[in-house]
N, C-alpha and C. Protein backbone atom coordinates (compact mmCIF):
# COMPACT_ATOMS: atom_id res chain seq x y z
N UNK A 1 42.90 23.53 130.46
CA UNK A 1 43.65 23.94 131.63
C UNK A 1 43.12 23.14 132.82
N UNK A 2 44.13 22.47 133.31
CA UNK A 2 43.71 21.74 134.81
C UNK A 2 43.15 22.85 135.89
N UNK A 3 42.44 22.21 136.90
CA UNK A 3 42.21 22.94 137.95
C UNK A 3 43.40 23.26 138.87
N UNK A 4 44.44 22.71 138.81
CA UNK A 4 45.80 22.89 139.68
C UNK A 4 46.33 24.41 138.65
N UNK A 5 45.94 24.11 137.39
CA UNK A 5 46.60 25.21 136.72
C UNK A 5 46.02 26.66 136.71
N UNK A 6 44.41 26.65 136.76
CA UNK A 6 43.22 27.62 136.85
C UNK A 6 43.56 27.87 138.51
N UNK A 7 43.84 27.19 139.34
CA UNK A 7 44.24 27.71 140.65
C UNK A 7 45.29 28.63 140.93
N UNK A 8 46.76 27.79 140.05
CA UNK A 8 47.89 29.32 140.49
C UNK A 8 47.89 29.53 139.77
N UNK A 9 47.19 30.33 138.70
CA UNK A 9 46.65 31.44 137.86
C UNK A 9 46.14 32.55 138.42
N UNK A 10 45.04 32.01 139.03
CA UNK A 10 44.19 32.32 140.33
C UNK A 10 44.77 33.37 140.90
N UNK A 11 45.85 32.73 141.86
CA UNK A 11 46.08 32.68 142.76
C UNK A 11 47.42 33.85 142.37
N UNK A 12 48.19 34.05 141.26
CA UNK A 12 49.24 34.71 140.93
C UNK A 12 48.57 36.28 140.62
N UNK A 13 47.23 35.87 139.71
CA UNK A 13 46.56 36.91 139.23
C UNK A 13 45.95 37.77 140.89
N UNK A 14 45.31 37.24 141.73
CA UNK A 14 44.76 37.67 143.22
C UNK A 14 46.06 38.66 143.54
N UNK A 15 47.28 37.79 143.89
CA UNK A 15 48.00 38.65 144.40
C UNK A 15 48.41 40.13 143.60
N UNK A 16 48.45 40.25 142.51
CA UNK A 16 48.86 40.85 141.67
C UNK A 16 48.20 42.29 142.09
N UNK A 17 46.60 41.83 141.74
CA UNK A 17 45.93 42.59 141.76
C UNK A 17 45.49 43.49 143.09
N UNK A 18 45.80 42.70 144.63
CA UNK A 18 45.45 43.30 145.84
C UNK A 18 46.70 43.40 146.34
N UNK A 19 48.41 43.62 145.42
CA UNK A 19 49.66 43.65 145.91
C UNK A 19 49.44 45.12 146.47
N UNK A 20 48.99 46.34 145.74
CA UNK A 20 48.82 47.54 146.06
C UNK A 20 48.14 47.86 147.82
N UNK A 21 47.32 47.01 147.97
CA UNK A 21 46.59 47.55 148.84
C UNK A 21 47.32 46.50 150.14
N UNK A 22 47.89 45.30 150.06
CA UNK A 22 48.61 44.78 150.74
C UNK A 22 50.19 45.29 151.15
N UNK A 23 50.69 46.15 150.44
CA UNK A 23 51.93 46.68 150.95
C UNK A 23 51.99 47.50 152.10
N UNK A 24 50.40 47.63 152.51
CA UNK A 24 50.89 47.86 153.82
C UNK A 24 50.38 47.22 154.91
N UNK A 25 51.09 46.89 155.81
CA UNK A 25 51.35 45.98 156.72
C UNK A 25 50.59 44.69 156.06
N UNK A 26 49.29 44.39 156.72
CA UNK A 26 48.36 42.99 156.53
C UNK A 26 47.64 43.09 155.30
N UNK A 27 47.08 42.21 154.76
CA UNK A 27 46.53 42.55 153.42
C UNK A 27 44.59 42.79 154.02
N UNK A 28 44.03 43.51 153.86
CA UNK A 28 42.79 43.69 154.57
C UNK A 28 42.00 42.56 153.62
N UNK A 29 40.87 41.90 154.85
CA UNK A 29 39.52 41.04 153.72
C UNK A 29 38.67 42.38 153.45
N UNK A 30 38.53 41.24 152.32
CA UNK A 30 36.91 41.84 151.66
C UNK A 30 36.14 40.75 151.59
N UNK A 31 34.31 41.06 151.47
CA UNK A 31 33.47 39.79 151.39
C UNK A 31 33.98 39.00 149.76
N UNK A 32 33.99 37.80 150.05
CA UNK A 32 34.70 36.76 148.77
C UNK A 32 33.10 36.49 148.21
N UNK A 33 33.56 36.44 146.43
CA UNK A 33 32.28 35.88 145.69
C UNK A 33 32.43 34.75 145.01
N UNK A 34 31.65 34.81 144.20
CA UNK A 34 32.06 33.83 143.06
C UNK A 34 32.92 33.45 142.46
N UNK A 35 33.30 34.65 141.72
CA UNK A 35 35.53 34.45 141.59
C UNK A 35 36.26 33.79 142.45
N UNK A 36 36.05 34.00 143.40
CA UNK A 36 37.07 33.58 144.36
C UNK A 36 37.04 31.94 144.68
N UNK A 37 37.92 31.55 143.87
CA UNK A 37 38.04 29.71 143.78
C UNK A 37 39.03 29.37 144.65
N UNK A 38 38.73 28.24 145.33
CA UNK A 38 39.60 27.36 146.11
C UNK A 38 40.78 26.64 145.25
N UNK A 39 42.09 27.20 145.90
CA UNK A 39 42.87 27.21 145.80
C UNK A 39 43.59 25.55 145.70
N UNK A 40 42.97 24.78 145.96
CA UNK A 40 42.90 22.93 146.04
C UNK A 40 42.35 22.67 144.88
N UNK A 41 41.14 22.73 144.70
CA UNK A 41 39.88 22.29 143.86
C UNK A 41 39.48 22.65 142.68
N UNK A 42 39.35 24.37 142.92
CA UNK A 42 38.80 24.92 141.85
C UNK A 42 37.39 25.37 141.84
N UNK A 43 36.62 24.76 143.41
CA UNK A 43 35.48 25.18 143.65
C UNK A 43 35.41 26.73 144.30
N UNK A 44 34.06 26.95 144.46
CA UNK A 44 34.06 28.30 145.43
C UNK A 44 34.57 28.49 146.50
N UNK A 45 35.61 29.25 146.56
CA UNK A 45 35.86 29.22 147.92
C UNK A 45 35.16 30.15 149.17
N UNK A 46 34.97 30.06 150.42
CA UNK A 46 34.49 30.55 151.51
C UNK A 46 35.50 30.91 152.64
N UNK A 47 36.90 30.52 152.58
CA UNK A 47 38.09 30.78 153.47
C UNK A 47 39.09 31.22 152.78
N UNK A 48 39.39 32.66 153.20
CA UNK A 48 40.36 33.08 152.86
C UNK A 48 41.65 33.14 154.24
N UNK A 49 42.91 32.15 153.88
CA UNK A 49 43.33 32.22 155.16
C UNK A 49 44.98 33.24 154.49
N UNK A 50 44.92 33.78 155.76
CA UNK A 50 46.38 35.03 155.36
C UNK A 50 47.38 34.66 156.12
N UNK A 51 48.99 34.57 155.51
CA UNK A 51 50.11 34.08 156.18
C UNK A 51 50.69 34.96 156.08
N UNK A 52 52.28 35.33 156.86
CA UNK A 52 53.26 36.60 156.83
C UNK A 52 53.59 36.25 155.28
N UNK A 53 54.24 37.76 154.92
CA UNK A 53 54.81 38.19 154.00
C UNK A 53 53.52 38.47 153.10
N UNK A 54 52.50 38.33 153.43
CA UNK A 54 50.91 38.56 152.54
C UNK A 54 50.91 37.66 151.70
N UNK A 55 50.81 36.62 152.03
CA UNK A 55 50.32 35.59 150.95
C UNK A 55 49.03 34.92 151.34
N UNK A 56 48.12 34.62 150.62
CA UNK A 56 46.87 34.39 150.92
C UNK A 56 46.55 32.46 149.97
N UNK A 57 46.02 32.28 151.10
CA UNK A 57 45.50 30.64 150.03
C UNK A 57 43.52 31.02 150.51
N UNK A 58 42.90 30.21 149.33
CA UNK A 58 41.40 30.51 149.65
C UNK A 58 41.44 29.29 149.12
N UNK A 59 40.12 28.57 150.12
CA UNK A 59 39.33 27.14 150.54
C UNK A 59 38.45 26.75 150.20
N UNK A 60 37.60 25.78 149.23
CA UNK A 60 36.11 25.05 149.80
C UNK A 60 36.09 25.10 151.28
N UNK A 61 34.84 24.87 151.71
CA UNK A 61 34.79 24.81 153.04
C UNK A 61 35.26 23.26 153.31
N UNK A 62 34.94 22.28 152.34
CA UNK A 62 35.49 20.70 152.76
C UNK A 62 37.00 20.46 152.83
N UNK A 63 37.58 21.84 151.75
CA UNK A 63 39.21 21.23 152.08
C UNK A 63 39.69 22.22 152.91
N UNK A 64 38.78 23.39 153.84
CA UNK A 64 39.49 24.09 155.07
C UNK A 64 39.16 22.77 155.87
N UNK A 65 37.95 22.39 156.46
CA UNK A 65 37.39 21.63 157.33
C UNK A 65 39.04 20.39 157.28
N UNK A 66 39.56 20.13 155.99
CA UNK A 66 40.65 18.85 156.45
C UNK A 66 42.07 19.61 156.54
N UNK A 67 42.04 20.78 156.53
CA UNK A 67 43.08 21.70 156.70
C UNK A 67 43.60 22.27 158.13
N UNK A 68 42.57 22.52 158.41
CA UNK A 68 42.07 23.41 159.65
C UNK A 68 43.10 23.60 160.63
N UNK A 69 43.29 22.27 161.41
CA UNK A 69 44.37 22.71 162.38
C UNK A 69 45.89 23.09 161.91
N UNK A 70 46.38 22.34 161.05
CA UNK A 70 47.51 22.82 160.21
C UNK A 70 47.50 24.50 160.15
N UNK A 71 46.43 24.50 158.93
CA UNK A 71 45.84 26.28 158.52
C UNK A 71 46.24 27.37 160.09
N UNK A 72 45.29 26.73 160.99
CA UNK A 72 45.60 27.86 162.64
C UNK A 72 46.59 27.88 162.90
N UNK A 73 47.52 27.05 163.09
CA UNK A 73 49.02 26.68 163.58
C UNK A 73 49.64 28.13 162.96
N UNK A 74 49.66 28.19 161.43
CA UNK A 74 50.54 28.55 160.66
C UNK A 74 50.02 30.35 160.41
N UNK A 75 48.71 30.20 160.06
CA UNK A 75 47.91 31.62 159.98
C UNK A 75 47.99 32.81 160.66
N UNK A 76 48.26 34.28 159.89
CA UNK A 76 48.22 34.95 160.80
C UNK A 76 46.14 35.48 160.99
N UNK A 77 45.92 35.35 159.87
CA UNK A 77 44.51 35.36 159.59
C UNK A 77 43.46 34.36 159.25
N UNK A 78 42.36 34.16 159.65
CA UNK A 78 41.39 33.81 158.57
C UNK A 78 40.12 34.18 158.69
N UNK A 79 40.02 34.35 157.43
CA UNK A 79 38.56 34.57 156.90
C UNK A 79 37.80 33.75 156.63
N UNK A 80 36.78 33.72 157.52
CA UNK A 80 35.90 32.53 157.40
C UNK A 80 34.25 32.58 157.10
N UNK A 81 33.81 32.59 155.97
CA UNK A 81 32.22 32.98 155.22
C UNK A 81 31.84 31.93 154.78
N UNK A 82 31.91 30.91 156.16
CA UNK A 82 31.52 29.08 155.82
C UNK A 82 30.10 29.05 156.01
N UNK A 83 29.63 30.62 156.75
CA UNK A 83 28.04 30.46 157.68
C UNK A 83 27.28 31.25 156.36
N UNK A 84 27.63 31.05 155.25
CA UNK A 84 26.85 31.56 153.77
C UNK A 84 26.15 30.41 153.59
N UNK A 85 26.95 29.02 153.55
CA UNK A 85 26.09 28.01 152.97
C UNK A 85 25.34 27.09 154.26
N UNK A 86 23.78 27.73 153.79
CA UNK A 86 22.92 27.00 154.79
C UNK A 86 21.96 25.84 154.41
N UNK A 87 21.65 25.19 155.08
CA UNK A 87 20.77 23.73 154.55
C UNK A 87 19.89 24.31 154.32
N UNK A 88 19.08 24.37 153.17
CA UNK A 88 17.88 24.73 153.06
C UNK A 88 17.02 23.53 152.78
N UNK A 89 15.61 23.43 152.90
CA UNK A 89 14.78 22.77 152.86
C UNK A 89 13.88 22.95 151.67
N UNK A 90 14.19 21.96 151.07
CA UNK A 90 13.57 22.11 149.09
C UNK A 90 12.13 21.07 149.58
N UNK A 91 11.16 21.70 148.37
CA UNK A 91 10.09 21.19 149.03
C UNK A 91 10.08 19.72 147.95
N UNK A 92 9.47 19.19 148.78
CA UNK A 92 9.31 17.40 148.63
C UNK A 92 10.66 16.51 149.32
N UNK A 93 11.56 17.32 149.74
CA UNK A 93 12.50 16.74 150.49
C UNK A 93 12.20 15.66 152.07
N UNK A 94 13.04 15.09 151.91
CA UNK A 94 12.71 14.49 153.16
C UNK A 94 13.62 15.17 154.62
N UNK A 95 12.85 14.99 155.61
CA UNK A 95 13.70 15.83 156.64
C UNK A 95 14.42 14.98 157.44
């Protein structure tokens, strides 16, 4: 299965499952984990952005970052848990 295909799988299965709790009005966030794959890629995603009629797309942070202004234009929401991934400093690294 391609990652385009593991995405609207994804992405058919997500709605499916939070259609209940989205029928009314906005669809509410919750904190996103591991499951939750970018909707481009197939990586983890960290942005969940929400449009009318409750449809939701979720991001790597590299393909919100080339999305971004498009994404605001159009969004009625987003969820953004980009400040999870921090530089950490591995030892023998150079700084």
């Amino acid at each position: 299965m391609s990652a385009r295909e593991s995405s609207a799988n994804g992405l058919e299965q997500r709605q499916a499952n939070r259609g209940a709790s989205a029928s009314r009005g906005l669809a509410r966030t919750w904190p996103m984990n591991a499951m939750d794959r970018c909707d481009r890629c197939g990586a983890q995603a960290y942005v969940r952005v929400l449009f009318h009629g409750r449809q939701e797309l979720l991001f790597c942070a590299h393909h919100y970052r080339q999305h971004a202004p498009a994404l605001a234009r159009s969004a009625v929401a987003i969820q953004d848990e980009t400040q999870r991934l921090v530089r950490c400093e591995w030892p023998g690294s150079s700084s």
